[in-house]
Protein backbone atom coordinates (compact mmCIF):
# COMPACT_ATOMS: atom_id res chain seq x y z
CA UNK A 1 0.00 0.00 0.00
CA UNK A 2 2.43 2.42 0.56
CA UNK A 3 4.45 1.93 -2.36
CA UNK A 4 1.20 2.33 -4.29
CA UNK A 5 0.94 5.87 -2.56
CA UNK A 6 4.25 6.58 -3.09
CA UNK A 7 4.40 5.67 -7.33
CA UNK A 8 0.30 8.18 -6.83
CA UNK A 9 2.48 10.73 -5.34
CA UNK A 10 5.09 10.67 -7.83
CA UNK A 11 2.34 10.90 -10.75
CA UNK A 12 0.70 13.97 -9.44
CA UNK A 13 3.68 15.65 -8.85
CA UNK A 14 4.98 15.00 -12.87
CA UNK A 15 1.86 15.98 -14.11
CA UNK A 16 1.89 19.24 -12.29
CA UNK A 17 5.96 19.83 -13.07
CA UNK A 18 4.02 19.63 -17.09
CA UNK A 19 1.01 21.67 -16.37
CA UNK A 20 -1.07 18.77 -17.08
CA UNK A 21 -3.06 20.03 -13.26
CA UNK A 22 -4.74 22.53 -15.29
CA UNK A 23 -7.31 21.29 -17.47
CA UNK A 24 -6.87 23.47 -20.83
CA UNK A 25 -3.67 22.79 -20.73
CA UNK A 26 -4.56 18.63 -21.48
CA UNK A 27 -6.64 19.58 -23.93
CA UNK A 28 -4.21 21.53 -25.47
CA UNK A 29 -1.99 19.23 -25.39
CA UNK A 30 -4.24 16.12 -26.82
CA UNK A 31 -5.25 18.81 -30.05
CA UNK A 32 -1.20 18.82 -30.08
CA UNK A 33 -1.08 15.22 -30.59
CA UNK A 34 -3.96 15.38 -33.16
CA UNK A 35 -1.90 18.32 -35.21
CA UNK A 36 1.35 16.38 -35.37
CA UNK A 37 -0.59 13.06 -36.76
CA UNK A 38 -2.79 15.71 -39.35
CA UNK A 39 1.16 17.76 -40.14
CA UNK A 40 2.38 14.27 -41.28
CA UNK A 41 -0.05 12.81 -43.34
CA UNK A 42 -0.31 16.39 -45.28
CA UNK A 43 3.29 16.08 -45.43
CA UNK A 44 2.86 12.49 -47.02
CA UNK A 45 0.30 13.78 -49.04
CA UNK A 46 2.34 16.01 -50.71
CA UNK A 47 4.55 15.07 -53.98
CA UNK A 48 8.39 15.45 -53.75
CA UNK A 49 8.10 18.05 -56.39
CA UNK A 50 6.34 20.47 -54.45
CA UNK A 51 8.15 20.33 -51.16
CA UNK A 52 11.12 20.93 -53.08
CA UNK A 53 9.29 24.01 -54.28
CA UNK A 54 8.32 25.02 -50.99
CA UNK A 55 12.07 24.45 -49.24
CA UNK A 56 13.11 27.24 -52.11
CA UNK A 57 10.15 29.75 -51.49
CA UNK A 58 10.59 29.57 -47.50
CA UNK A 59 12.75 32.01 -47.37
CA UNK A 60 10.92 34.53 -50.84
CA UNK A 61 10.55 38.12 -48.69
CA UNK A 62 8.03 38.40 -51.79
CA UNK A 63 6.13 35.37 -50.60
CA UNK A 64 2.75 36.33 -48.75
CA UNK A 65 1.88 34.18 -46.27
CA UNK A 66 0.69 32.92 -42.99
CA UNK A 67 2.50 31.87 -39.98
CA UNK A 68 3.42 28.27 -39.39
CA UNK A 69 1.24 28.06 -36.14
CA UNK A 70 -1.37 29.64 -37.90
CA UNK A 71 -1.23 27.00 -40.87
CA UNK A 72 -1.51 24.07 -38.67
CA UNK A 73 -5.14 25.54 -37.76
CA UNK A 74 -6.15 27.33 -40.69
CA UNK A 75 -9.74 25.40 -41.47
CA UNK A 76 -9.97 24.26 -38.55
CA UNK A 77 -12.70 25.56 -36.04
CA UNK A 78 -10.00 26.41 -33.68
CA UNK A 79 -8.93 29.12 -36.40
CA UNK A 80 -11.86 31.63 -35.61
CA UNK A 81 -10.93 31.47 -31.89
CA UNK A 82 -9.72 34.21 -29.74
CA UNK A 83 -6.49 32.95 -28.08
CA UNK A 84 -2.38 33.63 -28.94
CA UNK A 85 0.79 32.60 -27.51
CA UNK A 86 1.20 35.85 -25.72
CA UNK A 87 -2.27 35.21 -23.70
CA UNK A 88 -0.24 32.29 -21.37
CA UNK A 89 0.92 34.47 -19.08
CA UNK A 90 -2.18 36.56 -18.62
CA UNK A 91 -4.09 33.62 -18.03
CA UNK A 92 -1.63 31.97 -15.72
CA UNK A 93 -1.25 28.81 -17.17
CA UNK A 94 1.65 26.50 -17.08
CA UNK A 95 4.31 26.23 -15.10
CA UNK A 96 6.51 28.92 -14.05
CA UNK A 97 10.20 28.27 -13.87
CA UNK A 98 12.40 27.75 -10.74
CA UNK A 99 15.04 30.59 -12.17
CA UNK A 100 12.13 32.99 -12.76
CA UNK A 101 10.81 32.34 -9.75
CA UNK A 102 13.90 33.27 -7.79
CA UNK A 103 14.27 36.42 -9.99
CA UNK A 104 10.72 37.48 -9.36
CA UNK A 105 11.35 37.17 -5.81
CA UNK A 106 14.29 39.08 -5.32
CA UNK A 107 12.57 41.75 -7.35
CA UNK A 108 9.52 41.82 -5.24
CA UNK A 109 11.97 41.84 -1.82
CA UNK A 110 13.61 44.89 -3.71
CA UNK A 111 10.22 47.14 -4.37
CA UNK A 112 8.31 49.16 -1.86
CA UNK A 113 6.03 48.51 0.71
CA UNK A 114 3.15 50.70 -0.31
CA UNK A 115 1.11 47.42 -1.44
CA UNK A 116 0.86 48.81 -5.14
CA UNK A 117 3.72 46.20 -6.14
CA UNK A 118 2.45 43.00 -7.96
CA UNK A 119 4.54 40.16 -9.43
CA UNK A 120 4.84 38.50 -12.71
CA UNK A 121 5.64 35.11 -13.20
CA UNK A 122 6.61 34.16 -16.59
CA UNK A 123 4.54 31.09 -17.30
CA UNK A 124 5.56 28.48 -19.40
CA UNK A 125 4.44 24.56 -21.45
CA UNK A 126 8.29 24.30 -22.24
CA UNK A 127 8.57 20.69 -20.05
CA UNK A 128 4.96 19.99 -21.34
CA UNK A 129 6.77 20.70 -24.96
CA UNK A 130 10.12 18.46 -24.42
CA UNK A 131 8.01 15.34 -23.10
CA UNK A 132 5.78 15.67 -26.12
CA UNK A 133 8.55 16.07 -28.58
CA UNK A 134 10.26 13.37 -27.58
CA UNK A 135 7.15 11.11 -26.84
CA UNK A 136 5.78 11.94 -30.75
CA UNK A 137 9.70 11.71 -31.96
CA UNK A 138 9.28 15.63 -33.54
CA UNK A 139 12.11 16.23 -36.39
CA UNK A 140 13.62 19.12 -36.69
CA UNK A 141 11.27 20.28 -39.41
CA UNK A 142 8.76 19.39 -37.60
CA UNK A 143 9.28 21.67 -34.58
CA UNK A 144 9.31 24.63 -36.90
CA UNK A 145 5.62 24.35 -37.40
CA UNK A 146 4.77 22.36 -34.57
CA UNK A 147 6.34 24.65 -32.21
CA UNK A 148 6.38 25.65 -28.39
CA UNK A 149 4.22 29.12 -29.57
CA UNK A 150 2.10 27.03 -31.23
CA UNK A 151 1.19 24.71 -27.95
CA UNK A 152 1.05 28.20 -26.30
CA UNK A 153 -1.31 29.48 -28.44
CA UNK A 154 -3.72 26.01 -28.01
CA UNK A 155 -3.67 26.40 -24.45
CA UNK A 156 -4.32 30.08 -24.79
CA UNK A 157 -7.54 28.63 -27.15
CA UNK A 158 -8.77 26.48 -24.92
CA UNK A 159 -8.59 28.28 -21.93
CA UNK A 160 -10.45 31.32 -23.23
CA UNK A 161 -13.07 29.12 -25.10
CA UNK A 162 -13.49 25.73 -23.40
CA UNK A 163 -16.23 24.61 -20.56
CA UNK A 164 -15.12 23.15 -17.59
CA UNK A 165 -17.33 20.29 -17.01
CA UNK A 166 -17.43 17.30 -14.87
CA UNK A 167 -17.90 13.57 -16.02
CA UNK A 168 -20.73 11.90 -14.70
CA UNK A 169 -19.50 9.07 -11.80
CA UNK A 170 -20.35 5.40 -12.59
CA UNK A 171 -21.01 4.49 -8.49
CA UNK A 172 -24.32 6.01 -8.21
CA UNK A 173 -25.94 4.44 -11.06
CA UNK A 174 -24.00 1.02 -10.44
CA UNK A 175 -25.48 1.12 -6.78
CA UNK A 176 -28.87 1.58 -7.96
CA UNK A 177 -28.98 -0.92 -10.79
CA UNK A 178 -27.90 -3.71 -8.23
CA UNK A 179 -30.49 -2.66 -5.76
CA UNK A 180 -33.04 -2.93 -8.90
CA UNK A 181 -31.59 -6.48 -9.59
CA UNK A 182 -31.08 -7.75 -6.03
CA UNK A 183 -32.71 -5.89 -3.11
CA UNK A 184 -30.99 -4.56 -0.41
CA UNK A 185 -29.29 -6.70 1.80
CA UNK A 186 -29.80 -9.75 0.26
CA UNK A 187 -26.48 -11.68 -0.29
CA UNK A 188 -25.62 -11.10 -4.01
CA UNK A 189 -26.33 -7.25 -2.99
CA UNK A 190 -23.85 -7.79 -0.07
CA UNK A 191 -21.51 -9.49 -1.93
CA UNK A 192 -21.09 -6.76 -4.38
CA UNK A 193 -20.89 -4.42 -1.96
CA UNK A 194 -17.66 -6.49 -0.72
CA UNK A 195 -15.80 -6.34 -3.88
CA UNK A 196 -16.70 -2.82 -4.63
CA UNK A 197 -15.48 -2.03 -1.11
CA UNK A 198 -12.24 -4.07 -1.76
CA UNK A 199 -11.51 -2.43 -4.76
CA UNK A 200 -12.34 1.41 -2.85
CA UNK A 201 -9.90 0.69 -0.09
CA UNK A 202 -6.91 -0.73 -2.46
CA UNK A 203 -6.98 2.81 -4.09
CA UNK A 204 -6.45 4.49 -0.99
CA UNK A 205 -3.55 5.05 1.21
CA UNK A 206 -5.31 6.22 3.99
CA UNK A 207 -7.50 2.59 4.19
CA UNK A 208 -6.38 -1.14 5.12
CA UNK A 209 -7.99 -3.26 3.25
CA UNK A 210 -11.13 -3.68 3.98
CA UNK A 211 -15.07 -5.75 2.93
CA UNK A 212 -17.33 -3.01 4.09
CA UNK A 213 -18.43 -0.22 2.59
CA UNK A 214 -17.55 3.14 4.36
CA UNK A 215 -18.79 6.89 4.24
CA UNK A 216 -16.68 9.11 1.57
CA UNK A 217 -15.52 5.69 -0.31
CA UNK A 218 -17.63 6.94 -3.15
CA UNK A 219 -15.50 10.04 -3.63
CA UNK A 220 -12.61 7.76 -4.17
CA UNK A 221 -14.37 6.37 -7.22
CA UNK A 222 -15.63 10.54 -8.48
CA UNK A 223 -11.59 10.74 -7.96
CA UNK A 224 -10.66 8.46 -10.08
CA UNK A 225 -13.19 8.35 -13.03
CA UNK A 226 -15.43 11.45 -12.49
CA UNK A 227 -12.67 14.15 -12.61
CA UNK A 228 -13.16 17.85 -13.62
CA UNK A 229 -12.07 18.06 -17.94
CA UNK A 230 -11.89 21.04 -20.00
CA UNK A 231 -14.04 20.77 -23.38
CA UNK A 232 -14.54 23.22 -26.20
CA UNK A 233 -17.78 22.77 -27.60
CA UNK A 234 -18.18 24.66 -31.19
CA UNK A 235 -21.33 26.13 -31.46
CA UNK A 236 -21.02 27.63 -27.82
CA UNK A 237 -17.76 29.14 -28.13
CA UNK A 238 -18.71 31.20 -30.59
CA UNK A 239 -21.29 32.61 -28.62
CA UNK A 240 -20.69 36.33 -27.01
CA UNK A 241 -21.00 36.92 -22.99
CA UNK A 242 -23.16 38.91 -21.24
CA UNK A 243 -24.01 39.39 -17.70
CA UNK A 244 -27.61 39.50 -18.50
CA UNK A 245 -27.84 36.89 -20.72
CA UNK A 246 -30.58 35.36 -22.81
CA UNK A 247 -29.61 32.23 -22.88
CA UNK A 248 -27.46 29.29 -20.38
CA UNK A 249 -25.67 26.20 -20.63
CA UNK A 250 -27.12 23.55 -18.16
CA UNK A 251 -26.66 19.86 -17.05
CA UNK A 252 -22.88 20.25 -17.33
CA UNK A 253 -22.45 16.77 -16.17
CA UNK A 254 -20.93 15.07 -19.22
CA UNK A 255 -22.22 12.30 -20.57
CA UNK A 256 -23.29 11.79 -23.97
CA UNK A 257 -20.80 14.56 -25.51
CA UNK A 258 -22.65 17.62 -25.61
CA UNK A 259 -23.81 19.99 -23.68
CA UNK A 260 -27.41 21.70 -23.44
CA UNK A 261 -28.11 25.67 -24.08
CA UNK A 262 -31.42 26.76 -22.64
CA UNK A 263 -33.39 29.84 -23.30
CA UNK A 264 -33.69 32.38 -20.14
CA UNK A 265 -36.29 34.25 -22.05
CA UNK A 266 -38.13 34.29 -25.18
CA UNK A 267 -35.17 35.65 -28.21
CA UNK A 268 -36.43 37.47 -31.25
CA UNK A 269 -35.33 36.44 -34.84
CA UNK A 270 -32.20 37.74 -35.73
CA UNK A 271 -31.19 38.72 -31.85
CA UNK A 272 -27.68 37.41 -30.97
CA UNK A 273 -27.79 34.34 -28.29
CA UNK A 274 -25.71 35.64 -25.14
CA UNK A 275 -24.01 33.77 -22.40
CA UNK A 276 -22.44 34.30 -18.92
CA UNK A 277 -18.92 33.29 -18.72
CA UNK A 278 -19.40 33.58 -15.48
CA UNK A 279 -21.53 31.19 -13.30
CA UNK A 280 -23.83 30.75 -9.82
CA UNK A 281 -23.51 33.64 -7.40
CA UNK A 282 -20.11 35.03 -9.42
CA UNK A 283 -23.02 36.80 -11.30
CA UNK A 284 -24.48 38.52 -8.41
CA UNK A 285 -21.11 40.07 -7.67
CA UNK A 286 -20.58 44.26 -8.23
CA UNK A 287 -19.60 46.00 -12.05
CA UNK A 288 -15.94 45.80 -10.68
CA UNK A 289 -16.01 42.11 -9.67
CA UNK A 290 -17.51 41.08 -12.37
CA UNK A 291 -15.15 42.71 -14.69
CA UNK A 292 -12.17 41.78 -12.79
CA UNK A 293 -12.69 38.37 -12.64
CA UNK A 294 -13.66 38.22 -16.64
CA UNK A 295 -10.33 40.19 -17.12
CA UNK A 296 -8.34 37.40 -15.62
CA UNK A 297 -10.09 34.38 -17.09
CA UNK A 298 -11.01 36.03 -20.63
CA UNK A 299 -8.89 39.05 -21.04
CA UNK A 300 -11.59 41.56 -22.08
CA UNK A 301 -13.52 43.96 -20.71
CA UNK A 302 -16.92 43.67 -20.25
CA UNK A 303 -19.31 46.32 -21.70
CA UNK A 304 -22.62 44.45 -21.34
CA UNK A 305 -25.98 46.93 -20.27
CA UNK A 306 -25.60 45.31 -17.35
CA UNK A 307 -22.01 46.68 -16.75
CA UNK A 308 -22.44 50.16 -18.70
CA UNK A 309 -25.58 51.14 -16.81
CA UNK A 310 -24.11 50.37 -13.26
C-alpha cells in the first residue's frame, strides 16, 4: 500500500511539473497530438516536387503568407478562436520556472512597501513541450511548425473558449442498478458491496484493506473516473458573454458529448444568443467584480448593459 501511494504521489507531482493540473492545458496538449498526426499525413500527401518548391520559397521576402502556427489551424474551427501565444501568461497557465521564480522574488523583496507592487511570473508549457517532442519523436522540421508558440497558443484557445465540465461518476448508477436487480441486503447485494469495497480501499492510502463499505468511499471512485475536464464545444464558443444573458448552458455533467443551451427568455429572430462566462452567485457580484474576474479568465472587458448602466 504504501508503495502504491508513493508511485500516486510521484504521478501527481509529474503531471503538475508539465502543467497537465490545469485542465486546458490537457486539452491543449491532446489537439497537439492530433496536429502532429494531421502535419504528417499532409506532409505524405504532398509530392516530392512540391516540397522541393516550398524548401526554395521559405525564405521569398516576396512570398505572402501565414505563420506556421497559424497554418496548422487554418480550417480548422480552432482558427476563428480568440487565443495567442502571448495570452499564457495573462491567463496563468503553465508552469513557471524555478530561475524565474527566484528572480521574481528578489525583485519583489527589492520594491516598496506601499502594497501597489504586484509580481509576474513568466509562465511556461516548455517541459509539457520536451516530453511531447520526444514522446511523438518531432524532427527538426517538424518543430518549426509544430512549435512551443504554437502549444502556447492552443492552451491560450482552450482556456479562453473551453467549458469546464465534470464527467458523470459510474457508483451512483452502479449502486442503484444492483439494488433494482437484487434488493438490499440480500447476499448477491452484499456481496457486491464487498468487492466494490475491496476495490475502494486498495486505491487508498489512507484505508487497510477492507469488505465493508464506508462513508466518503464513493469520492474515491468521483476521484478516479469522475474528474473535472476542460471541453470546447463549437457552437457555444462562438457565442458572445453577457451578464444578462438570454440564454445558459445547463446539465454540465458530461455524458453523452454535448452539452445543453437553454433559453432564459423568449429571443427574437435575428437577436444574438448571449451567455455568462461567469456562473452561480459570481453573477451577483458588483460592475468591478464582475469585470475583474472576466479580465483574468477572458482578457476583455466587459461592456454588457448590465455593466455600462451600473
Amino acid at each position: 500500500m504504501e508503495e502504491r501511494a508513493v508511485a500516486t504521489h510521484d504521478k501527481n507531482n509529474k503531471i503538475k511539473k508539465l502543467g497537465l493540473d490545469h485542465p486546458p492545458v490537457t486539452l491543449a496538449a491532446k489537439i497537439f497530438c492530433h496536429a502532429t498526426e494531421h502535419y504528417r499525413q499532409r506532409q505524405e500527401s504532398v509530392p516530392v516536387a512540391h516540397k522541393n518548391k516550398e524548401t526554395e520559397n521559405k525564405n521569398d521576402d516576396n512570398q505572402v503568407g501565414v505563420v506556421p502556427d497559424q497554418q496548422m489551424l487554418e480550417g480548422h474551427f480552432l482558427w476563428s478562436l480568440c487565443g495567442d501565444a502571448d495570452d499564457l501568461e495573462a491567463l496563468e497557465i503553465g508552469v513557471v520556472p524555478a530561475s524565474t521564480t527566484i528572480q521574481a522574488q528578489q525583485r519583489q523583496s527589492n520594491t516598496t512597501t506601499s502594497g501597489t507592487t504586484t509580481t509576474r511570473y513568466c509562465c511556461t508549457l516548455d517541459p509539457l513541450y520536451q516530453y511531447l517532442k520526444r514522446s511523438l519523436q518531432l524532427t527538426k522540421t517538424e518543430q518549426e511548425t509544430l512549435s512551443l508558440s504554437f502549444l502556447h497558443m492552443l492552451a491560450s484557445k482552450t482556456a479562453r473558449n473551453a467549458f469546464g465540465i465534470r464527467t458523470q461518476s459510474p457508483f451512483k448508477p452502479y449502486y442503484a442498478s444492483l439494488l433494482r436487480k437484487y434488493g438490499r441486503d440480500s447476499d448477491a447485494h452484499k456481496s457486491h458491496m464487498q468487492q466494490v469495497a475491496m476495490a475502494l480501499s486498495s486505491c487508498s492510502s489512507n484505508n487497510k484493506n477492507t469488505t465493508k463499505l464506508e462513508r466518503g468511499m464513493d469520492r474515491l471512485v468521483e476521484e478516479k473516473v469522475a474528474p473535472w475536464i476542460t471541453g470546447i464545444f463549437t457552437l457555444t464558443a462562438y457565442m458572445n458573454h453577457s451578464c444578462e444573458p438570454n440564454a445558459m448552458v445547463v446539465n454540465q455533467e458530461f455524458v453523452y458529448a454535448h452539452i445543453d443551451l437553454v433559453a432564459k427568455r423568449d429571443i427574437l429572430p435575428g437577436e444574438e444568443i448571449l451567455i455568462s462566462y461567469i456562473q452561480g452567485v459570481q453573477q451577483q457580484k458588483s460592475t468591478n467584480q464582475r469585470r475583474r474576474e472576466l479580465q483574468a479568465k477572458y482578457l476583455f472587458t466587459c461592456g454588457c448593459s448590465k455593466c455600462t448602466s451600473s
